[in-house]
N, C-alpha and C. Protein backbone atom coordinates (compact mmCIF):
# COMPACT_ATOMS: atom_id res chain seq x y z
N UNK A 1 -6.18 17.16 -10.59
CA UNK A 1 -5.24 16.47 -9.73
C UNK A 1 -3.82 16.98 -10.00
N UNK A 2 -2.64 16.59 -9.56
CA UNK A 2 -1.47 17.18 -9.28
C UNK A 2 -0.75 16.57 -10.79
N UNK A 3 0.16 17.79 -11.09
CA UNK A 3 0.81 17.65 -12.32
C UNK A 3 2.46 17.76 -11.46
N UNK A 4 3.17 16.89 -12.08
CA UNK A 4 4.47 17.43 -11.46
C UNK A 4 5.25 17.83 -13.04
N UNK A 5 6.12 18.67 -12.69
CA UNK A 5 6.30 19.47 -14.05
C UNK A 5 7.79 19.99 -13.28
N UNK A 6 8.74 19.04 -13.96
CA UNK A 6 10.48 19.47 -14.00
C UNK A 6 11.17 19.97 -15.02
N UNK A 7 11.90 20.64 -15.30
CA UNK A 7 12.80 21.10 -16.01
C UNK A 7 14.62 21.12 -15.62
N UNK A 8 15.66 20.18 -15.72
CA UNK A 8 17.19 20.37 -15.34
C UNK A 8 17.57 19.80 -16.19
N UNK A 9 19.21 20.09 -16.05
CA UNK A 9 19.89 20.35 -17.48
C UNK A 9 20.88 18.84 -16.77
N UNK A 10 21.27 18.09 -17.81
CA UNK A 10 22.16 16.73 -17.58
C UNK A 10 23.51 17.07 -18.25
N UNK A 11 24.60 17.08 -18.03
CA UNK A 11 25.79 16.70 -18.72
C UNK A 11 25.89 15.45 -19.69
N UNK A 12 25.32 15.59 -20.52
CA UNK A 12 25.47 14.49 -21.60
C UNK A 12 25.06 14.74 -21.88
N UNK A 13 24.93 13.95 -23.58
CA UNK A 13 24.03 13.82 -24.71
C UNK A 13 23.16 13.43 -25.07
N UNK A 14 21.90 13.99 -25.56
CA UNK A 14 20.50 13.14 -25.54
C UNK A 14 20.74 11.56 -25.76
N UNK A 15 21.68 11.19 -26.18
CA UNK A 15 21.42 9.62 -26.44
C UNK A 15 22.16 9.01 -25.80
N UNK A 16 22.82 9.50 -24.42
CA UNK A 16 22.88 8.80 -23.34
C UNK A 16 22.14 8.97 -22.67
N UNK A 17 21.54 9.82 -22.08
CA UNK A 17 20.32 10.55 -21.31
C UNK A 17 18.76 9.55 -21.86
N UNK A 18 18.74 9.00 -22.86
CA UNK A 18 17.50 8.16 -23.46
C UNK A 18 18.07 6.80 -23.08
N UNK A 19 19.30 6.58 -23.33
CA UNK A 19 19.29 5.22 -22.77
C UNK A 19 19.53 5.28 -21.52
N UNK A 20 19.86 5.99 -20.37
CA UNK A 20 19.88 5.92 -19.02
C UNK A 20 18.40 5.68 -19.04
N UNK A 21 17.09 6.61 -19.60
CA UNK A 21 16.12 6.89 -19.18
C UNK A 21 15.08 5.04 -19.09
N UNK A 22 15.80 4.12 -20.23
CA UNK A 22 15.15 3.00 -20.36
C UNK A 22 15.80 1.99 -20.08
N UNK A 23 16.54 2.24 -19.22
CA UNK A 23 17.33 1.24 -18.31
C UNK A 23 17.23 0.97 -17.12
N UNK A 24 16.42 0.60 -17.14
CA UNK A 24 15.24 0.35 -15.33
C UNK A 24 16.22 -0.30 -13.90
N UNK A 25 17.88 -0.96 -14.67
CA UNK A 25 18.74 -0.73 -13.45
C UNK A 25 19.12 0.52 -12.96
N UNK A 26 19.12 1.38 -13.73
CA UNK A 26 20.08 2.37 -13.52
C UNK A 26 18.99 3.74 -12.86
N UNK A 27 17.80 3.72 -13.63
CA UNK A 27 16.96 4.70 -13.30
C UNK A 27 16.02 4.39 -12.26
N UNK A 28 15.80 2.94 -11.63
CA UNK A 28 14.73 2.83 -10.59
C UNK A 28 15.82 3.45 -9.53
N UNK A 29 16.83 3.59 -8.97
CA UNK A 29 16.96 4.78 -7.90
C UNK A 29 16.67 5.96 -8.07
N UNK A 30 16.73 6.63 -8.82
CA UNK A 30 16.39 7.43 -9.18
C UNK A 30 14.92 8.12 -8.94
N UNK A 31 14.30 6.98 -9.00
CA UNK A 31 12.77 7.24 -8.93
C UNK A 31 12.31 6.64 -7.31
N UNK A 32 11.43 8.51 -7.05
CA UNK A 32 11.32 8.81 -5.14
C UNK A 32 10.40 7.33 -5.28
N UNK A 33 10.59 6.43 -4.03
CA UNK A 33 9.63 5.90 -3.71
C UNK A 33 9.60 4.08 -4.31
N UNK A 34 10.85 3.90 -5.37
CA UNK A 34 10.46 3.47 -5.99
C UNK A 34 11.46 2.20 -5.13
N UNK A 35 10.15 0.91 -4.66
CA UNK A 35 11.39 -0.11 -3.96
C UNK A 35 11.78 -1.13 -4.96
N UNK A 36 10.61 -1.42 -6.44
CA UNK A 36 11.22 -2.48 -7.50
C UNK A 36 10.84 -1.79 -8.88
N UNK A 37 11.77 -2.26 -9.67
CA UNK A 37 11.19 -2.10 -11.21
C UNK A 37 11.45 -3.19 -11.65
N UNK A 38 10.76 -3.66 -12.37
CA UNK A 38 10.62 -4.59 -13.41
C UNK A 38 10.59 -4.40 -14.84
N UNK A 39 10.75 -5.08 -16.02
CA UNK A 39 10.62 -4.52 -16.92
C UNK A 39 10.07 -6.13 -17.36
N UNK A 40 8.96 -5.79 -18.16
CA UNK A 40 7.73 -6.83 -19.00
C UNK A 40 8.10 -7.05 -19.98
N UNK A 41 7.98 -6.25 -20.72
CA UNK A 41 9.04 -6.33 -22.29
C UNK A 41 9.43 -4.87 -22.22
N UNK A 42 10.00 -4.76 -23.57
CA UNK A 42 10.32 -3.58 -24.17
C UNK A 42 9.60 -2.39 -24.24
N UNK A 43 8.18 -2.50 -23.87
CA UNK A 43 7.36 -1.10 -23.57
C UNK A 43 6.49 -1.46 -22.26
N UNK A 44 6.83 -1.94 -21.42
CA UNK A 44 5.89 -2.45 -20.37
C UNK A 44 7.01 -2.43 -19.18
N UNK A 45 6.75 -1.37 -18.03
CA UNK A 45 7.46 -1.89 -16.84
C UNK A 45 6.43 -2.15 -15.41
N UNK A 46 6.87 -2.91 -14.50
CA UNK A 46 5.98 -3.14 -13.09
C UNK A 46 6.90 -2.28 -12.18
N UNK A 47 6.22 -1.27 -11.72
CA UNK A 47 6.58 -0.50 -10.29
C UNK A 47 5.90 -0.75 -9.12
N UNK A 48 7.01 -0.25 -8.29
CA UNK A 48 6.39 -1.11 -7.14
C UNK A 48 6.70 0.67 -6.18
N UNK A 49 6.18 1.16 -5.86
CA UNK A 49 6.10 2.89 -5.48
C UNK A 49 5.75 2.74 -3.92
N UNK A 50 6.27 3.56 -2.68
CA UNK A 50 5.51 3.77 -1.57
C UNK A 50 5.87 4.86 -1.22
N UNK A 51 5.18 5.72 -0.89
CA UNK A 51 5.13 7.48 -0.83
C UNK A 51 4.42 7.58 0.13
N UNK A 52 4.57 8.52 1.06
CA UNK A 52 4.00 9.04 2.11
C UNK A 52 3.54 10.45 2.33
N UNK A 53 1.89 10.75 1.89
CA UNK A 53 1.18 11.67 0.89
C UNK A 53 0.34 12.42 2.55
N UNK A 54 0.47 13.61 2.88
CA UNK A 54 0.07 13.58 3.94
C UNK A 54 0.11 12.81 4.91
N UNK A 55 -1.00 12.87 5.94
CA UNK A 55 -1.31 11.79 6.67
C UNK A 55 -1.24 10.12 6.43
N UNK A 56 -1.30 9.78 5.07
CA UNK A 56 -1.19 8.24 4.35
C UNK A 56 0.05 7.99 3.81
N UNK A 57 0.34 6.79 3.81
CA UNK A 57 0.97 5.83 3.41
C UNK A 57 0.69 5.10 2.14
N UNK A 58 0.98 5.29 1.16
CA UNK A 58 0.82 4.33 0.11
C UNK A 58 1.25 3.90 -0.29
N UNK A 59 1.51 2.31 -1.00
CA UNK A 59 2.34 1.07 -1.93
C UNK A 59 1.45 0.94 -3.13
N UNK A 60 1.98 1.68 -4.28
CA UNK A 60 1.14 1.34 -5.61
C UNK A 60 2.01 0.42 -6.61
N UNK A 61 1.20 -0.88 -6.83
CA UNK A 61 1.94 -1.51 -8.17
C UNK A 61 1.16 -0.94 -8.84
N UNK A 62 2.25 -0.52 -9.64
CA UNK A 62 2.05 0.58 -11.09
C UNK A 62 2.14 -0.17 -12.23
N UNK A 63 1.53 -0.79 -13.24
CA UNK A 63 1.98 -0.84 -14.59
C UNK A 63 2.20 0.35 -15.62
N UNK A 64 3.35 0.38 -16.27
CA UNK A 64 3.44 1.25 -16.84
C UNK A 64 3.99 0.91 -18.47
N UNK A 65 3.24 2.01 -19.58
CA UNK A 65 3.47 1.14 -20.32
C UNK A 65 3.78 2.54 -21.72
N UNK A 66 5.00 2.17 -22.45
CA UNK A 66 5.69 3.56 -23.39
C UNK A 66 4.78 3.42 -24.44
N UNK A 67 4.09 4.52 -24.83
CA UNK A 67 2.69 4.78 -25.85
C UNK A 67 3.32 5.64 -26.98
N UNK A 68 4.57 5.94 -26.77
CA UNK A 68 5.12 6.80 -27.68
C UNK A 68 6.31 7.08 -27.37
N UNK A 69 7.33 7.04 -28.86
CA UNK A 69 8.79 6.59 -28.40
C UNK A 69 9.32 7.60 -29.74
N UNK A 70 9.97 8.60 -29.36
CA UNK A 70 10.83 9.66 -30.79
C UNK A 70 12.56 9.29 -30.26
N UNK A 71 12.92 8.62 -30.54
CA UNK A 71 14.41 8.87 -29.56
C UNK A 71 15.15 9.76 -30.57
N UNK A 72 16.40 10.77 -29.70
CA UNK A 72 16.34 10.74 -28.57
C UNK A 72 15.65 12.02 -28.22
N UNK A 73 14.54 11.71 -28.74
CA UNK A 73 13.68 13.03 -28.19
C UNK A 73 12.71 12.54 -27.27
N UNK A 74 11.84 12.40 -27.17
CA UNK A 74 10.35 12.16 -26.66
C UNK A 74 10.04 10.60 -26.51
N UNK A 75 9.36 10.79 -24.87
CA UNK A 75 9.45 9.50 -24.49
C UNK A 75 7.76 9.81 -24.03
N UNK A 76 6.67 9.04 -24.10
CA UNK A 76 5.15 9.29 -23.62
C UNK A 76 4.97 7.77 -22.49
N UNK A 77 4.86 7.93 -21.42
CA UNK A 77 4.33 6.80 -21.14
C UNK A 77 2.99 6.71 -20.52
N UNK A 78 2.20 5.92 -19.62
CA UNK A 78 1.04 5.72 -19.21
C UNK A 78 1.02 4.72 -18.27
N UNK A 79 0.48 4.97 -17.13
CA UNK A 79 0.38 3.77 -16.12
C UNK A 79 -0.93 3.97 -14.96
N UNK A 80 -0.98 2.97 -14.63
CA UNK A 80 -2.00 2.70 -13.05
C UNK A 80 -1.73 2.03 -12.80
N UNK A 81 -1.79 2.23 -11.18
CA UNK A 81 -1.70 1.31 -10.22
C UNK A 81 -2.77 1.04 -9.34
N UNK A 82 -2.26 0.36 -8.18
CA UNK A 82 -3.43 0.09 -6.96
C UNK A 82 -3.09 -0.02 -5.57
N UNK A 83 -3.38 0.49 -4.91
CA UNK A 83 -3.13 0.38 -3.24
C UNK A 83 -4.62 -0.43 -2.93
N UNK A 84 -4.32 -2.04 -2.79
CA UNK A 84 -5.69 -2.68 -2.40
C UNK A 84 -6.17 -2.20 -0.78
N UNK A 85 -4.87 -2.35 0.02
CA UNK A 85 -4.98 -1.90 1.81
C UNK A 85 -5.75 -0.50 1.52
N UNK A 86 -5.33 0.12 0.68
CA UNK A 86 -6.00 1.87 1.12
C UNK A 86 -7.18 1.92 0.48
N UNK A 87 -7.07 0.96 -0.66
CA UNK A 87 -8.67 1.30 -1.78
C UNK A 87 -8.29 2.88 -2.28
N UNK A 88 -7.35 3.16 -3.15
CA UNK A 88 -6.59 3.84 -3.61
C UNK A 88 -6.10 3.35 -5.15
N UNK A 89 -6.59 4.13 -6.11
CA UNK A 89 -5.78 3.86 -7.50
C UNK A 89 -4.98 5.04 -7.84
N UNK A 90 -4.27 5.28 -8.85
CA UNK A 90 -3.71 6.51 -9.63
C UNK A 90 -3.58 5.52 -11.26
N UNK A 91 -3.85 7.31 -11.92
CA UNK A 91 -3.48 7.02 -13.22
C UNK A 91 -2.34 7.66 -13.70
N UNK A 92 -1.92 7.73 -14.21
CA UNK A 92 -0.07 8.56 -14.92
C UNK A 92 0.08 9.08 -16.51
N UNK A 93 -0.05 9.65 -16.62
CA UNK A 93 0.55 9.82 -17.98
C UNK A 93 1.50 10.83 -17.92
N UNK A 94 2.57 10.41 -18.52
CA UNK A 94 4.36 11.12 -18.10
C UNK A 94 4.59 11.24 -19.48
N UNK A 95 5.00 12.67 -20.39
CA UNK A 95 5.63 13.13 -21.60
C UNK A 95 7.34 13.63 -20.90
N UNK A 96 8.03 12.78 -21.55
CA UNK A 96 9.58 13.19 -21.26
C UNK A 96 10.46 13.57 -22.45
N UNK A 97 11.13 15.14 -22.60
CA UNK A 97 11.40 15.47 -23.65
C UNK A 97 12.98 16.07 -23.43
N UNK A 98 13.52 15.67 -24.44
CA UNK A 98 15.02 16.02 -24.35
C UNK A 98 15.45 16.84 -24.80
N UNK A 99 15.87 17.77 -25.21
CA UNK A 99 17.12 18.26 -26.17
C UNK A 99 18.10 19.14 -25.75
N UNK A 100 18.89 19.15 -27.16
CA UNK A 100 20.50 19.42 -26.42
C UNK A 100 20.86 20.81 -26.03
N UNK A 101 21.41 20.41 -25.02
CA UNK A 101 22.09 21.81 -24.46
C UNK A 101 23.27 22.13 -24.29
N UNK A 102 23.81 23.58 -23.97
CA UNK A 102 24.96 24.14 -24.33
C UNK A 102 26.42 23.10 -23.99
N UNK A 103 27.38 22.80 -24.81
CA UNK A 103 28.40 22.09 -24.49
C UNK A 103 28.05 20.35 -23.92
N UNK A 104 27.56 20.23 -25.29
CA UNK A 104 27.14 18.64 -25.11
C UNK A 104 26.39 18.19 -24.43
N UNK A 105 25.56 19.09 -23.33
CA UNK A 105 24.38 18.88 -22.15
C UNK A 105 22.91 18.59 -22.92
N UNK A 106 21.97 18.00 -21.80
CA UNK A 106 20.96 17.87 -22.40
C UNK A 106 19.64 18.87 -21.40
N UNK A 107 18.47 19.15 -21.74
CA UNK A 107 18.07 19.91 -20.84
C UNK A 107 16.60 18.62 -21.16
N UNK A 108 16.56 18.39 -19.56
CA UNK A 108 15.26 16.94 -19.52
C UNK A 108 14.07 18.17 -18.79
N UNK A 109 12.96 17.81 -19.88
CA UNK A 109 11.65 18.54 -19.01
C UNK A 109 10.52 17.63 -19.48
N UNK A 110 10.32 17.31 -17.73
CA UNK A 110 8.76 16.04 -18.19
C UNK A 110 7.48 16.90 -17.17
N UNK A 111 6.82 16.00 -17.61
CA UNK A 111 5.42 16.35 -17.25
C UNK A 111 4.71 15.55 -16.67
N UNK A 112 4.16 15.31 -15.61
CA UNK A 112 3.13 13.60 -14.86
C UNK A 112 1.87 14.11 -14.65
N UNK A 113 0.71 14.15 -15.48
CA UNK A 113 -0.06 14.17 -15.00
C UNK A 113 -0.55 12.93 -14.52
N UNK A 114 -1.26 13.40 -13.13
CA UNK A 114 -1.54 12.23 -12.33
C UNK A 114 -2.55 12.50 -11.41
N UNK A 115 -3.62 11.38 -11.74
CA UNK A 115 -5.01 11.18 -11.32
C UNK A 115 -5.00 10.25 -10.41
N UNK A 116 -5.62 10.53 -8.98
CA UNK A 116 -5.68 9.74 -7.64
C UNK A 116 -6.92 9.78 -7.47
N UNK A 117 -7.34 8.24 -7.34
CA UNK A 117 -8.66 7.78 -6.93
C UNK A 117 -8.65 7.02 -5.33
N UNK A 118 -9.66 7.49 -4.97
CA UNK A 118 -10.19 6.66 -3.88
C UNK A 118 -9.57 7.66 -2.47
N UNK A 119 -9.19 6.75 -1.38
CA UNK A 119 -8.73 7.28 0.12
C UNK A 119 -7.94 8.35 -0.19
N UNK A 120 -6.94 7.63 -0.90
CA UNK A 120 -5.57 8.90 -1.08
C UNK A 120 -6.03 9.85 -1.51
N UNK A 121 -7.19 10.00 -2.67
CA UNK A 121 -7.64 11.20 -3.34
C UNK A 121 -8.05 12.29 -2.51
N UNK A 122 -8.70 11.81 -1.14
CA UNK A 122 -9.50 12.81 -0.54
C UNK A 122 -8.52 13.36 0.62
N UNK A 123 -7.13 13.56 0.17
CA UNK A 123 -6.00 14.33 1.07
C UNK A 123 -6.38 15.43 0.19
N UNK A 124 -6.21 15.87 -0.25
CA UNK A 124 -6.55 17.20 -1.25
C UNK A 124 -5.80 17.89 -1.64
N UNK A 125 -5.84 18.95 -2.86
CA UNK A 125 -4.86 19.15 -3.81
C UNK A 125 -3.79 19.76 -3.75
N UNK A 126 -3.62 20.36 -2.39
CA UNK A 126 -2.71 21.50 -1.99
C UNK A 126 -1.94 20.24 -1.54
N UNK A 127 -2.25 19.40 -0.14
CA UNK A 127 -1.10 18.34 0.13
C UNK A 127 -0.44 17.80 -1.18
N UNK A 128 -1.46 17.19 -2.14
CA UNK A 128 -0.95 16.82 -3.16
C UNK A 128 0.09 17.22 -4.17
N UNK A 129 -0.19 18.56 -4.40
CA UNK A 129 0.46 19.22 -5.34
C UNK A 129 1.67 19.85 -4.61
N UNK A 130 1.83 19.95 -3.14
CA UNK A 130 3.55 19.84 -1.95
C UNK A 130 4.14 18.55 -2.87
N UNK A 131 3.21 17.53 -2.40
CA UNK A 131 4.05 16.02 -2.74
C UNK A 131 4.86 16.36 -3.89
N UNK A 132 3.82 16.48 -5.10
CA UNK A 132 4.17 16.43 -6.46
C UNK A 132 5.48 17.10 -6.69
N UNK A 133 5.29 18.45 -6.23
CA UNK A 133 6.67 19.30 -6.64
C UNK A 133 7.96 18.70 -6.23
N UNK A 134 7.78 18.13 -4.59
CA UNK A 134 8.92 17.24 -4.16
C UNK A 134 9.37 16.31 -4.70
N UNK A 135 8.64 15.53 -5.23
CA UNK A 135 9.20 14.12 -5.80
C UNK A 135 9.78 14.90 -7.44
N UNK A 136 8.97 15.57 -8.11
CA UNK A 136 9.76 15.53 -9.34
C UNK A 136 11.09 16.33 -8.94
N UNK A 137 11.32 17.34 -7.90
CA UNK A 137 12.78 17.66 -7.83
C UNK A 137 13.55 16.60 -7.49
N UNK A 138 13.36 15.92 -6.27
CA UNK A 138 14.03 14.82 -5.84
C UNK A 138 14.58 13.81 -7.60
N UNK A 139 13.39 13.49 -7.92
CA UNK A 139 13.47 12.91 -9.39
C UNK A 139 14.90 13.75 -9.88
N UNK A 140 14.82 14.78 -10.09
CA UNK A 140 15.63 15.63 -11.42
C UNK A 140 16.72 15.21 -10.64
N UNK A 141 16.80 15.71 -9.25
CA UNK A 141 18.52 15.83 -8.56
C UNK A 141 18.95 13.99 -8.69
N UNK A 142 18.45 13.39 -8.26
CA UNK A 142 18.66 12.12 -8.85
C UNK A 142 19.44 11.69 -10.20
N UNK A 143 18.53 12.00 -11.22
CA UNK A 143 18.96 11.35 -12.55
C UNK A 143 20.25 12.65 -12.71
N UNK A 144 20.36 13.70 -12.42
CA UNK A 144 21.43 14.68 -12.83
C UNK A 144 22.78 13.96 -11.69
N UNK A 145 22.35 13.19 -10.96
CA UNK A 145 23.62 12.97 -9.97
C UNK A 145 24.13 11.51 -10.40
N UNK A 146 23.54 11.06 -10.70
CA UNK A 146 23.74 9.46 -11.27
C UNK A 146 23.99 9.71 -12.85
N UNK A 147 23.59 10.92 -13.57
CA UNK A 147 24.52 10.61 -14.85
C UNK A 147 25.77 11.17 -14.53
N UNK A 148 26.10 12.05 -14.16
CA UNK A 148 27.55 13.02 -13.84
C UNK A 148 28.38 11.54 -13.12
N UNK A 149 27.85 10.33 -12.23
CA UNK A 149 28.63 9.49 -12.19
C UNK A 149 28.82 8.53 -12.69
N UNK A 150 28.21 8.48 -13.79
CA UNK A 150 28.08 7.38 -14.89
C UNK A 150 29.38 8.01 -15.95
N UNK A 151 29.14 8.70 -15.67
CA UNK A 151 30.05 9.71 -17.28
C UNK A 151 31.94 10.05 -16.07
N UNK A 152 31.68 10.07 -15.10
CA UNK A 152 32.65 9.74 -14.37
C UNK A 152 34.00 9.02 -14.37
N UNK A 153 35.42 8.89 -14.85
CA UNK A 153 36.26 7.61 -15.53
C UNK A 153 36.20 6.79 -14.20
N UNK A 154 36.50 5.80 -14.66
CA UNK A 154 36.65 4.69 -13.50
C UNK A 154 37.70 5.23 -13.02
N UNK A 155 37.49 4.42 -11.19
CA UNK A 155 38.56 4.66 -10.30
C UNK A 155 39.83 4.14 -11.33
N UNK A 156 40.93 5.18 -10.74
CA UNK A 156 42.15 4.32 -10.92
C UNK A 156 43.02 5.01 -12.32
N UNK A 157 41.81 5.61 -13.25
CA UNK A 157 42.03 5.80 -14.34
C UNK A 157 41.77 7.53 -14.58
N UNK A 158 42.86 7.73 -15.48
CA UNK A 158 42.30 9.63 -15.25
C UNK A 158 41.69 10.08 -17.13
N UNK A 159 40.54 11.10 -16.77
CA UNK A 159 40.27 11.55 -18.23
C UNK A 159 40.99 12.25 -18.68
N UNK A 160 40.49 12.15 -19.86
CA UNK A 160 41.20 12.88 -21.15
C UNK A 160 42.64 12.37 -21.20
């Protein structure tokens, strides 16, 4: 099944870049598709995902849950969801790894492998693996555009 596999470089420092990454206000825009996040506790979040995969439509509540935590290096998580209307599951397992790059930057490269069961599955791997590549760029240009305005001085006020 489809792996999405990013590599871009952030202006900041791994240990802003780790706490953007577990801050489910700041990073559910960020994430294609994504209309809620929730967060359960401290290693447990509820997604609420709708992607439009070929010909289908899908809404997956995702649980997702951090199986492995190095900060600010390495983040492992794991999730499934369910599309009950489509009779559609997926499984997730996402490795997110940081480190620093030239002039205080960080260079983020993750990995999703991701297993689709049921209706959605039988779009097949080529549609799938279009999707995949799209969403993790969309993903990267995202989190690289929302930290550059996080790190941004407030209106009104000038850096340095």
């Amino acid at each position: 099944m489809p792996i999405f596999e990013e590599r871009f470089e952030v202006d900041a420092r791994p240990e802003a870049v780790w706490c953007f990454l577990l801050d489910a206000r700041r990073l559910a825009p960020c994430i294609p598709g994504c209309d809620q996040l929730e967060v359960v506790d401290e290693h447990t979040y509820r997604v609420r995902l709708t992607v439009k995969v070929g010909f289908l439509s899908t809404s997956q509540d995702v649980r997702m849950q951090i199986v492995e935590a190095d900060p600010p290096r390495r983040l492992v998580s794991t999730g499934r969801g369910e599309d009950r209307r489509l009779g559609s599951q997926v499984e997730i397992r996402t490795t997110l790894e940081l480190s620093p790059a030239g002039d205080g930057g960080t260079t983020v490269s993750y990995t999703s492998d991701v297993r689709v069961l049921g209706r959605l599955g039988s779009v097949g791997d080529a549609v799938m693996k279009i999707k995949a590549k799209q969403l993790a760029g969309d993903f990267a240009r995202r989190v690289a555009t929302a930290m550059r305005s996080d790190s941004s001085p407030p209106t009104g006020q000038r850096a340095g």
